[in-house]
Protein backbone atom coordinates (compact mmCIF):
# COMPACT_ATOMS: atom_id res chain seq x y z
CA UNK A 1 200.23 -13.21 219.63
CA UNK A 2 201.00 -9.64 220.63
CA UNK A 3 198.95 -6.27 218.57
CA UNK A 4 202.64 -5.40 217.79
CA UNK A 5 203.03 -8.64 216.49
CA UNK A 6 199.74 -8.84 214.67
CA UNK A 7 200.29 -5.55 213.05
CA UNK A 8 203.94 -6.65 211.63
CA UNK A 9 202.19 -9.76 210.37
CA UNK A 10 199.36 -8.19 208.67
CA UNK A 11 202.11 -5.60 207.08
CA UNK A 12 203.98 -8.71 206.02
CA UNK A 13 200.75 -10.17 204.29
CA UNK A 14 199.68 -6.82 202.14
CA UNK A 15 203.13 -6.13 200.95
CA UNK A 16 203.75 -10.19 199.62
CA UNK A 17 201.99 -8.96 196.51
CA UNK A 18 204.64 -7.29 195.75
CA UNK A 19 207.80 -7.98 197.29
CA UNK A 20 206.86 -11.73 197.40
CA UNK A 21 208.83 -12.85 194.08
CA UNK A 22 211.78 -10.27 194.93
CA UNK A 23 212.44 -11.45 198.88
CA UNK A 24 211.71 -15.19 198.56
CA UNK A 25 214.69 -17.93 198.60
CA UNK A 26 214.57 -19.79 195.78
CA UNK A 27 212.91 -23.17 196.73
CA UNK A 28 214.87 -26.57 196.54
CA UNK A 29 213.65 -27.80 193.00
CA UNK A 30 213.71 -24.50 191.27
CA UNK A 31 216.05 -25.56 188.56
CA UNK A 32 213.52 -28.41 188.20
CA UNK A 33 210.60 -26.68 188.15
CA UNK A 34 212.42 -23.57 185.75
CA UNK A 35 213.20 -26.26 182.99
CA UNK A 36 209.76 -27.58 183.23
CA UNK A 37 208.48 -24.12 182.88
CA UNK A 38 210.29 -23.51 179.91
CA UNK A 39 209.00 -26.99 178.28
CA UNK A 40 204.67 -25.99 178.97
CA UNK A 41 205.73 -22.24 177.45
CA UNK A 42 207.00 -23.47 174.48
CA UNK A 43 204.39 -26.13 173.97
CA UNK A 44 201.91 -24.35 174.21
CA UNK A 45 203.39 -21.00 171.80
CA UNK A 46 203.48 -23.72 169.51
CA UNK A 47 200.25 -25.86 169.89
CA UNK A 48 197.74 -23.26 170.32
CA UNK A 49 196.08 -24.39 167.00
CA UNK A 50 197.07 -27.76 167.10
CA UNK A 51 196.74 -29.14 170.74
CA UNK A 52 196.16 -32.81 169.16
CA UNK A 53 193.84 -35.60 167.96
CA UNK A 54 190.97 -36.07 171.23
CA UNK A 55 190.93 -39.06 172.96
CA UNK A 56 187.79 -40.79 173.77
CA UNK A 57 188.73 -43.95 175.42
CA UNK A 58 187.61 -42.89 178.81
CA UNK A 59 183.99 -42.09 180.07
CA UNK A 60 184.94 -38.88 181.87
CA UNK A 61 187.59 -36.90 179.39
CA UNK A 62 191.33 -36.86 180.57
CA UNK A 63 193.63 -33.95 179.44
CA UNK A 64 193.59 -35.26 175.47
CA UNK A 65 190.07 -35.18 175.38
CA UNK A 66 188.95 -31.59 176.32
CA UNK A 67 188.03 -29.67 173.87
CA UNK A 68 191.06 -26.90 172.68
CA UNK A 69 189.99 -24.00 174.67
CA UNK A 70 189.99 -26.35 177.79
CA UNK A 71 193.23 -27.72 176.63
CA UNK A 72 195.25 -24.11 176.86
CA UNK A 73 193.96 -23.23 180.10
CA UNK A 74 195.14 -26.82 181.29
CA UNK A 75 198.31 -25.81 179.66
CA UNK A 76 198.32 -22.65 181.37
CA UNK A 77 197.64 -23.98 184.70
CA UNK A 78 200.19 -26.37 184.67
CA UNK A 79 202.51 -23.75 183.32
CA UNK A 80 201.56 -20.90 186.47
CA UNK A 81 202.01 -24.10 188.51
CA UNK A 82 205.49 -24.39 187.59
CA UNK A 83 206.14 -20.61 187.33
CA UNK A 84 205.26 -20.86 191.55
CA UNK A 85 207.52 -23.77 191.88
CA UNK A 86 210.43 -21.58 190.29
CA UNK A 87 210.29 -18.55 193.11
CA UNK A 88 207.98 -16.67 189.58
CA UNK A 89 204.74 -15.81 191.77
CA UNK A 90 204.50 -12.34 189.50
CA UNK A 91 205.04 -14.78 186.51
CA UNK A 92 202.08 -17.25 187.21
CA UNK A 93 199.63 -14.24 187.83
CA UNK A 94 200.46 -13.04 184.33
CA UNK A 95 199.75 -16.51 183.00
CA UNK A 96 196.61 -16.98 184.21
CA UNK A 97 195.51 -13.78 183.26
CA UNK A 98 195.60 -14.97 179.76
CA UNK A 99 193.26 -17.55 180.29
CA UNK A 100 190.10 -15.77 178.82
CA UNK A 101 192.32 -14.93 175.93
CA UNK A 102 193.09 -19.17 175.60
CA UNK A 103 189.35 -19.59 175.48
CA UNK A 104 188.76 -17.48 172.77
CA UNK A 105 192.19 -18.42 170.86
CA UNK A 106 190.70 -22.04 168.39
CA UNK A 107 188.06 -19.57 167.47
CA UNK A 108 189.75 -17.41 164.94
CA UNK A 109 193.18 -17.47 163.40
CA UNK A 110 193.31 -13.79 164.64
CA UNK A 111 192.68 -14.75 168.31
CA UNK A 112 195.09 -17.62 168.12
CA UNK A 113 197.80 -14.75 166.70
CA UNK A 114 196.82 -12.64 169.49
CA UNK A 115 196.86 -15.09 171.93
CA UNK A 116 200.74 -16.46 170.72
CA UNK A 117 201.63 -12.88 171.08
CA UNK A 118 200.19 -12.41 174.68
CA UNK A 119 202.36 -15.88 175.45
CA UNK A 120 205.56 -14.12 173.67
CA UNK A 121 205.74 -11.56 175.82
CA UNK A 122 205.19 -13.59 179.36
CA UNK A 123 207.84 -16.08 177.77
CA UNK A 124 210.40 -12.89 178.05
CA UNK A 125 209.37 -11.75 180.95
CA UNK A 126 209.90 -15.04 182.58
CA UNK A 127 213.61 -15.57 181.17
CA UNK A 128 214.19 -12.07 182.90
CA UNK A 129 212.73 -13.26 186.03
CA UNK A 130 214.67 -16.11 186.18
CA UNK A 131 217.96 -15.01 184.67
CA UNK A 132 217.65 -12.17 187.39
CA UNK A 133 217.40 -14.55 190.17
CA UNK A 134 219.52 -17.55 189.40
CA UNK A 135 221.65 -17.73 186.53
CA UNK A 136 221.22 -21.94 186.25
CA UNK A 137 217.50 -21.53 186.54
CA UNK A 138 217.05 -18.86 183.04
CA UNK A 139 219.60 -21.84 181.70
CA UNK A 140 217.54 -24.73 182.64
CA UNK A 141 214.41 -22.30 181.44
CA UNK A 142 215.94 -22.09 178.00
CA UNK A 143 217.05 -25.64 177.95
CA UNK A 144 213.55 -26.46 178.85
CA UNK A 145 212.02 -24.32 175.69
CA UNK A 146 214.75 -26.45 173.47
CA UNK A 147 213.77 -29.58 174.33
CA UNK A 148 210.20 -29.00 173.20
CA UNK A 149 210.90 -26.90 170.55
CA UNK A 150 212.80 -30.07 169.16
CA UNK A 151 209.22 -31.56 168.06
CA UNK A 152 207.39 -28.67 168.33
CA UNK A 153 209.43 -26.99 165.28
CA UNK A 154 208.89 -29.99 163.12
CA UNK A 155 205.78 -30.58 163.67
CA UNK A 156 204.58 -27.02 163.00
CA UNK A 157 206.25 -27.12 159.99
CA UNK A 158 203.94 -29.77 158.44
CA UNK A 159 200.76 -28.20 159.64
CA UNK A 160 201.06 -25.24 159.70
CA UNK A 161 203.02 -24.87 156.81
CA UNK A 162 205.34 -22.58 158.44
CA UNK A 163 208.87 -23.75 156.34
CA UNK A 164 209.51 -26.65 154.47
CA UNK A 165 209.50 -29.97 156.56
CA UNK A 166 212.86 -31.14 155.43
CA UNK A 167 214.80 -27.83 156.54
CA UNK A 168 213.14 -28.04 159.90
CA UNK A 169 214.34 -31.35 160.49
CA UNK A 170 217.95 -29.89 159.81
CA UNK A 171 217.66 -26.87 161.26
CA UNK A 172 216.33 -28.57 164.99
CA UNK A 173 218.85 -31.31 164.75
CA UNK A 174 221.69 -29.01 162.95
CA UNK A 175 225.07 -29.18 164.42
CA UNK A 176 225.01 -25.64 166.22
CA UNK A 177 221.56 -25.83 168.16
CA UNK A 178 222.72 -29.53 169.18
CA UNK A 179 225.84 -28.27 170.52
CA UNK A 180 223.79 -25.24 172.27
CA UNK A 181 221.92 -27.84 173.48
CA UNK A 182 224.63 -30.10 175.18
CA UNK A 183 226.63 -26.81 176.28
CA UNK A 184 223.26 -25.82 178.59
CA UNK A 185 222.93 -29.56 179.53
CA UNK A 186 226.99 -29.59 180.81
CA UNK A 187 226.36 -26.73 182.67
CA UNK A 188 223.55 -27.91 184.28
CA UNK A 189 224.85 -31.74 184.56
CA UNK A 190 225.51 -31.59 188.79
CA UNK A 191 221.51 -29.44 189.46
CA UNK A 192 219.60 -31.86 187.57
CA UNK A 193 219.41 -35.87 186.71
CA UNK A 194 222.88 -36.24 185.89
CA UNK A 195 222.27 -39.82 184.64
CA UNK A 196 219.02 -38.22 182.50
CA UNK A 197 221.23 -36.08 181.14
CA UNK A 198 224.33 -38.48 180.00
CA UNK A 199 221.61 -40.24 177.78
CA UNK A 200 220.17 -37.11 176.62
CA UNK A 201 223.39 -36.43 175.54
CA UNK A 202 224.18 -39.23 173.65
CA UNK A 203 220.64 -39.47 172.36
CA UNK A 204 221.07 -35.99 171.11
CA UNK A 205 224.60 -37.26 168.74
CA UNK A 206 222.57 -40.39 167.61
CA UNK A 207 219.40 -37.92 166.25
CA UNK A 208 222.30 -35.21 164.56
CA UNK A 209 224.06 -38.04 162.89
CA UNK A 210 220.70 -39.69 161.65
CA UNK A 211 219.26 -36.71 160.37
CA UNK A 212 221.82 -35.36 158.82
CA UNK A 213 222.33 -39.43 156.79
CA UNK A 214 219.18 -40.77 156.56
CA UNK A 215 216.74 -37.88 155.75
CA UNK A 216 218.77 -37.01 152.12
CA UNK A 217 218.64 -40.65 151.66
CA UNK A 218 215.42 -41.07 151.98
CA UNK A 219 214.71 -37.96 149.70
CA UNK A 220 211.53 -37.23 151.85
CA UNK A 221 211.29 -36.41 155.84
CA UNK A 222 209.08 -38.90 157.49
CA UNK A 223 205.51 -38.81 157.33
CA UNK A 224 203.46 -36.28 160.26
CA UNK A 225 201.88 -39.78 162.16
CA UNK A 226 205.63 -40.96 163.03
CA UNK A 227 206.64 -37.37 164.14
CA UNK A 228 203.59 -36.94 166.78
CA UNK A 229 204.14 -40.30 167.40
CA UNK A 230 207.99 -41.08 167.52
CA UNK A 231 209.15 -37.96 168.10
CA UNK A 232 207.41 -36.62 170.61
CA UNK A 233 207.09 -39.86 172.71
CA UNK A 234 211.32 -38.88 172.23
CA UNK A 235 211.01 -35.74 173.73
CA UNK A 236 208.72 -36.29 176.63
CA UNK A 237 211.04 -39.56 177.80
CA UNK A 238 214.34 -36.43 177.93
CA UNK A 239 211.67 -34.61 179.85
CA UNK A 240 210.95 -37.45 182.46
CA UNK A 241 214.68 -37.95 182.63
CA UNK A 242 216.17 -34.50 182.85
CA UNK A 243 213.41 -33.61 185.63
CA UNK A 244 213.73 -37.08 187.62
CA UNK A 245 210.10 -37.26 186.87
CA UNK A 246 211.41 -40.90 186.53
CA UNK A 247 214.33 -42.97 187.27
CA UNK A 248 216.58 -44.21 184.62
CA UNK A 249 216.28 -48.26 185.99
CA UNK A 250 212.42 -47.36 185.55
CA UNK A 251 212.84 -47.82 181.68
CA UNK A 252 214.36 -51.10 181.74
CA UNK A 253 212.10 -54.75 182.02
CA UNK A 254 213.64 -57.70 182.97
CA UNK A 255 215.13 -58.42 180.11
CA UNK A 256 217.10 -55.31 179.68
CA UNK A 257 217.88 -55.68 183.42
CA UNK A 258 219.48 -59.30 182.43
CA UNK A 259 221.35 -57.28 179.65
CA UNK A 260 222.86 -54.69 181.95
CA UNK A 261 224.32 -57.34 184.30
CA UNK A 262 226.30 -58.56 180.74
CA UNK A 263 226.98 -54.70 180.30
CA UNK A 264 228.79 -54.64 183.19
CA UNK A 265 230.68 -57.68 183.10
CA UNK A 266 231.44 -56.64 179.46
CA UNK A 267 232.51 -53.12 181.08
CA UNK A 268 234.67 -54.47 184.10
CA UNK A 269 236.95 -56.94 181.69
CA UNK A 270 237.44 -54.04 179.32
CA UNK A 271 238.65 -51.87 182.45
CA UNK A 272 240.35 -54.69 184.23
CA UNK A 273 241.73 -56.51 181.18
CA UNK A 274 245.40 -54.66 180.52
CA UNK A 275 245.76 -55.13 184.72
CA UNK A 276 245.72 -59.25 184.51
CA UNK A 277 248.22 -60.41 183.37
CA UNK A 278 250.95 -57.57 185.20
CA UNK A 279 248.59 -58.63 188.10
CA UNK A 280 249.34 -62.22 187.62
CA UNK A 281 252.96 -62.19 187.33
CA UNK A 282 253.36 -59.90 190.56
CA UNK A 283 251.05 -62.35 192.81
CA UNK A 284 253.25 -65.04 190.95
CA UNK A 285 256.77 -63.48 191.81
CA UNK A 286 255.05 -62.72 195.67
CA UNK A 287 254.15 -66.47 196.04
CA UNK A 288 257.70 -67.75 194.47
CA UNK A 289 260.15 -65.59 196.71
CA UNK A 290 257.84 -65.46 199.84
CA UNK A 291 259.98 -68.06 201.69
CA UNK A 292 263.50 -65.83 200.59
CA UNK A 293 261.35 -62.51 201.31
CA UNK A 294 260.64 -64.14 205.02
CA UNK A 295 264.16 -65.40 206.04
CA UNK A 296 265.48 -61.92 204.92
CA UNK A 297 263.15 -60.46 207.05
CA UNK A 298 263.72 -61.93 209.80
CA UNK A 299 267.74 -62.22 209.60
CA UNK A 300 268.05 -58.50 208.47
CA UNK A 301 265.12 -55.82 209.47
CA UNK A 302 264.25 -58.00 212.60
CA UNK A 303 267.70 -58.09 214.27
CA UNK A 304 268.29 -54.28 213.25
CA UNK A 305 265.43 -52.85 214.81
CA UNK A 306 264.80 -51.10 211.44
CA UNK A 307 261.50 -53.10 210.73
CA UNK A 308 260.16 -51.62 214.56
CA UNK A 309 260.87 -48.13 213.83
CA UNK A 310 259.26 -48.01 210.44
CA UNK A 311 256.28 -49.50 212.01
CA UNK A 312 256.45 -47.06 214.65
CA UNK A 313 256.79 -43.83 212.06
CA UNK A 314 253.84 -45.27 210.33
CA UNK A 315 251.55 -45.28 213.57
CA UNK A 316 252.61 -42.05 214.31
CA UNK A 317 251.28 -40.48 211.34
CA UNK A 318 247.81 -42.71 211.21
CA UNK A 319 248.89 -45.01 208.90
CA UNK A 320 247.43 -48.38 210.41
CA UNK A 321 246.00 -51.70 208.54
CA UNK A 322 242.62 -50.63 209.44
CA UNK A 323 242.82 -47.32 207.92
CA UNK A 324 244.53 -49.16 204.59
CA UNK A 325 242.02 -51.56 204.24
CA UNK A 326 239.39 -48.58 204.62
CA UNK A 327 240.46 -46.28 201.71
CA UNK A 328 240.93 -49.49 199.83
CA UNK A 329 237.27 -50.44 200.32
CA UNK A 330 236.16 -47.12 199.56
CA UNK A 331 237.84 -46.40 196.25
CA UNK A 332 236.64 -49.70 195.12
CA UNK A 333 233.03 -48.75 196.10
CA UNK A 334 233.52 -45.89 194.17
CA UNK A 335 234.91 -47.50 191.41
CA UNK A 336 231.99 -49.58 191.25
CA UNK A 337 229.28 -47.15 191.39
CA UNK A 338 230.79 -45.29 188.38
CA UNK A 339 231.09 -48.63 186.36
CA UNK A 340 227.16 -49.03 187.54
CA UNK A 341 226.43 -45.49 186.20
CA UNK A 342 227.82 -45.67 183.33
CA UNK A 343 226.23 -49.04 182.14
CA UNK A 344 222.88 -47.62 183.19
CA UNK A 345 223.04 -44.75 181.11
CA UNK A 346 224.17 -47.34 178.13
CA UNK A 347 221.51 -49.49 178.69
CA UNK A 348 218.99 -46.67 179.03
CA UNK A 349 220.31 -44.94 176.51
CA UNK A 350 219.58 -48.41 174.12
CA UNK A 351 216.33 -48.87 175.17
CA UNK A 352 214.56 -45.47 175.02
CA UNK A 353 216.08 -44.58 171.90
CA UNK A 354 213.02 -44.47 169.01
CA UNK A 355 215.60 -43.11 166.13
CA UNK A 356 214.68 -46.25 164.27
CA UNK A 357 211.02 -45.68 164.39
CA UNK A 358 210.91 -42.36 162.98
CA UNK A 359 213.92 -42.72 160.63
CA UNK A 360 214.51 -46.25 159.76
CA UNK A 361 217.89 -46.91 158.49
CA UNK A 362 218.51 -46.66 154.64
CA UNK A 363 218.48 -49.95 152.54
CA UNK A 364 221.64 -51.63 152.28
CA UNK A 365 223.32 -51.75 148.60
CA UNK A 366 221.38 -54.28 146.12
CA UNK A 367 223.99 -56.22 145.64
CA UNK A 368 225.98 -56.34 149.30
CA UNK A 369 225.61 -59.73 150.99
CA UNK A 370 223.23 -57.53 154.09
CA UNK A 371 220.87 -56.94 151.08
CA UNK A 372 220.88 -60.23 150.11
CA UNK A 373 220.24 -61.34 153.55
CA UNK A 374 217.48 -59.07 154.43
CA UNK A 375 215.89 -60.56 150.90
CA UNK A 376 216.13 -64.09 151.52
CA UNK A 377 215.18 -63.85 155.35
CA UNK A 378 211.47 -61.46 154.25
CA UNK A 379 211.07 -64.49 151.27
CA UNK A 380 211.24 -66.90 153.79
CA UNK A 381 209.08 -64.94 156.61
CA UNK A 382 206.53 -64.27 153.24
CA UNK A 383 206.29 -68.26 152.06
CA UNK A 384 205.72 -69.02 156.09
CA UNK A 385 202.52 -66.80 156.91
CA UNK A 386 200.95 -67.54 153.36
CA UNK A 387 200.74 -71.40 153.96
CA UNK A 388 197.21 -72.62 155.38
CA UNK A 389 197.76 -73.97 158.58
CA UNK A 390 201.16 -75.46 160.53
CA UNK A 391 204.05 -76.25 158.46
CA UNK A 392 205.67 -79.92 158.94
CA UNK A 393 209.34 -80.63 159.67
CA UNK A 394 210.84 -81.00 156.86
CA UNK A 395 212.89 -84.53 157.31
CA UNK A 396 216.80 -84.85 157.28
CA UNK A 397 218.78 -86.75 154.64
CA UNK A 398 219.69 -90.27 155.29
CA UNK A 399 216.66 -90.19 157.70
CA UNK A 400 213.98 -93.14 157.75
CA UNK A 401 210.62 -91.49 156.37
């Protein structure tokens, strides 16, 4: 290396500091990386004095078993990690400035205040940051900080008493900041998982509707255990599938794997069903007038020479058997693939779907055959586990004893 090259270098290096976040292309996953930053912000604005029950199932501690002011600075590590990963180098540097303050935040309720604050104000600057350099990455920021606000909100609200717990479950799963919601994940649909985020999607109109039925039903939200667990196992499974963290077909066991073969099927004959029988009669009429269609052929077109020049016409402009038989092959590929997707995303969609677990469905009416159903089937499931040991077959009529 030259001094004239050494000096340019070593000019390069002390202005970085700088210039670094301003000059540098933004790197392949930073819409990736911008929605995951927006998911550790808001968790940890909103758990700084509740990071969680420890863990102590391990001998050395893993990530649920530090104590809090260990927690944060994981939090904020992981967060300045992403903040690089998003083109934010200024960003991380302010994030792990703060990490003194995290220490000192589960001490007081005034340090924890002071330390939400401190994480307020790098939150804006960030959506700045990243609105100023890409548009879709401050949109996959903010759809990351709604995604974890969607527990985060709730669960605040039933320990730290911040607003009742029933108007936080409406207010994160009301109509407008659903809609919100799906708007940023449309506009984001072709940058990140797009199969991720057609089950997000629909998960997102299952939790509206439920909410908006099942919680006035039940005259009482659900209790705080199903929310930390439920919910937020809810929220971290749209992380892992908006981010690719994993693959849809990663959710499914065998058995759901045997299901989405009968998906399919199920899918195809709904598609292909209206086409069968117009199919039929065509390949019916072909195979009853080939011999007529033949001899015409052959006493008309072939004697005319018009059969030769059409053939010829067609060559000229590339239209060939090969090439025929090559778009048909393709379309049908891709008519496959998009019949695949989309019973994926059902399937997935079924089986990582925890709405049940948090809100069960409402009782049936008292008097509506379900009801009686339900009754008769938890009698009989009752009289089974209270008997003392195996219960005998009970013999048919008419049968020797």
């Amino acid at each position: 290396m030259s001094a004239s090259e050494a000096q340019v270098l070593e000019q390069d290096q002390g202005n970085g500091g700088s210039q670094a976040g301003a000059l540098e292309a933004p790197p392949p996953d930073c819409l990736t990386a911008a929605f995951q930053l927006g998911w550790r912000i808001a968790e940890l604005y909103a758990q700084v004095t509740d990071p969680g029950e420890p863990s102590g199932d391990t001998l050395l501690p893993g990530h649920q078993s530090l104590e809090p002011e260990d927690q944060l600075e994981l939090q904020l590590r992981a967060a300045a990690g992403a903040a690089r990963r998003a083109g934010i180098a200024s960003g991380a540097g302010a994030l792990e400035q703060l990490i003194s303050s995290a220490h000192e935040a589960p001490g007081s309720s005034a340090a924890a205040e002071s330390f939400r604050r401190q994480v307020h104000e790098c939150h804006v600057e960030l959506s700045k940051d990243l609105w100023a350099r890409e548009e879709a990455a401050g949109r996959a920021y903010e759809l990351g900080n709604g995604m974890s606000d969607t527990y985060n909100r709730i669960c605040r609200s039933y320990t730290a008493g911040t607003e009742d717990p029933s108007d936080a479950w409406k207010e994160a799963f009301g109509p407008g900041r659903i809609e919100r919601l799906k708007k940023l994940l449309d506009d984001l649909q072709s940058r990140l998982n797009s199969a991720g985020v057609a089950v997000v999607r629909r998960h997102l109109d299952l939790w509206r509707d439920a909410v908006s039925e099942r919680i006035p039903a039940a005259d009482a939200p659900p209790e705080l255990e199903g929310v930390r667990n439920g919910l937020r196992r809810q929220t971290v499974i749209w992380r892992q599938l908006l981010a690719g963290d994993k693959e849809p077909e990663a959710y499914l066991d065998s058995e759901a794997r045997a299901d989405l073969r009968g998906d399919l099927r199920d899918l195809v004959w709904s598609r292909c069903r209206l086409w069968v029988l117009p199919a039929a009669a065509v390949l019916f009429a072909l195979v009853f007038f080939l011999p007529q269609l033949r001899d015409w052929y052959e006493r008309s077109l072939l004697e005319t020479g018009i059969a030769s020049a059409v053939l010829a016409v067609a060559g000229a402009v590339g239209i060939t058997k090969g090439s025929m038989l090559l778009t048909v092959r393709t379309r049908a590929k891709q008519w496959s693939e998009l019949l695949w997707n989309r019973a994926v995303a059902e399937r997935v969609g079924v089986e990582t779907l925890v709405l049940d677990d948090v809100l069960p469905a409402p009782a049936t009416e008292p008097g509506s055959l379900a009801a009686i159903g339900a009754r008769v089937r938890h009698g009989v499931r009752k009289s089974i586990t209270s008997l003392p040991g195996p219960v005998a077959p009970t013999p048919r009529q008419g049968a020797s004893t």
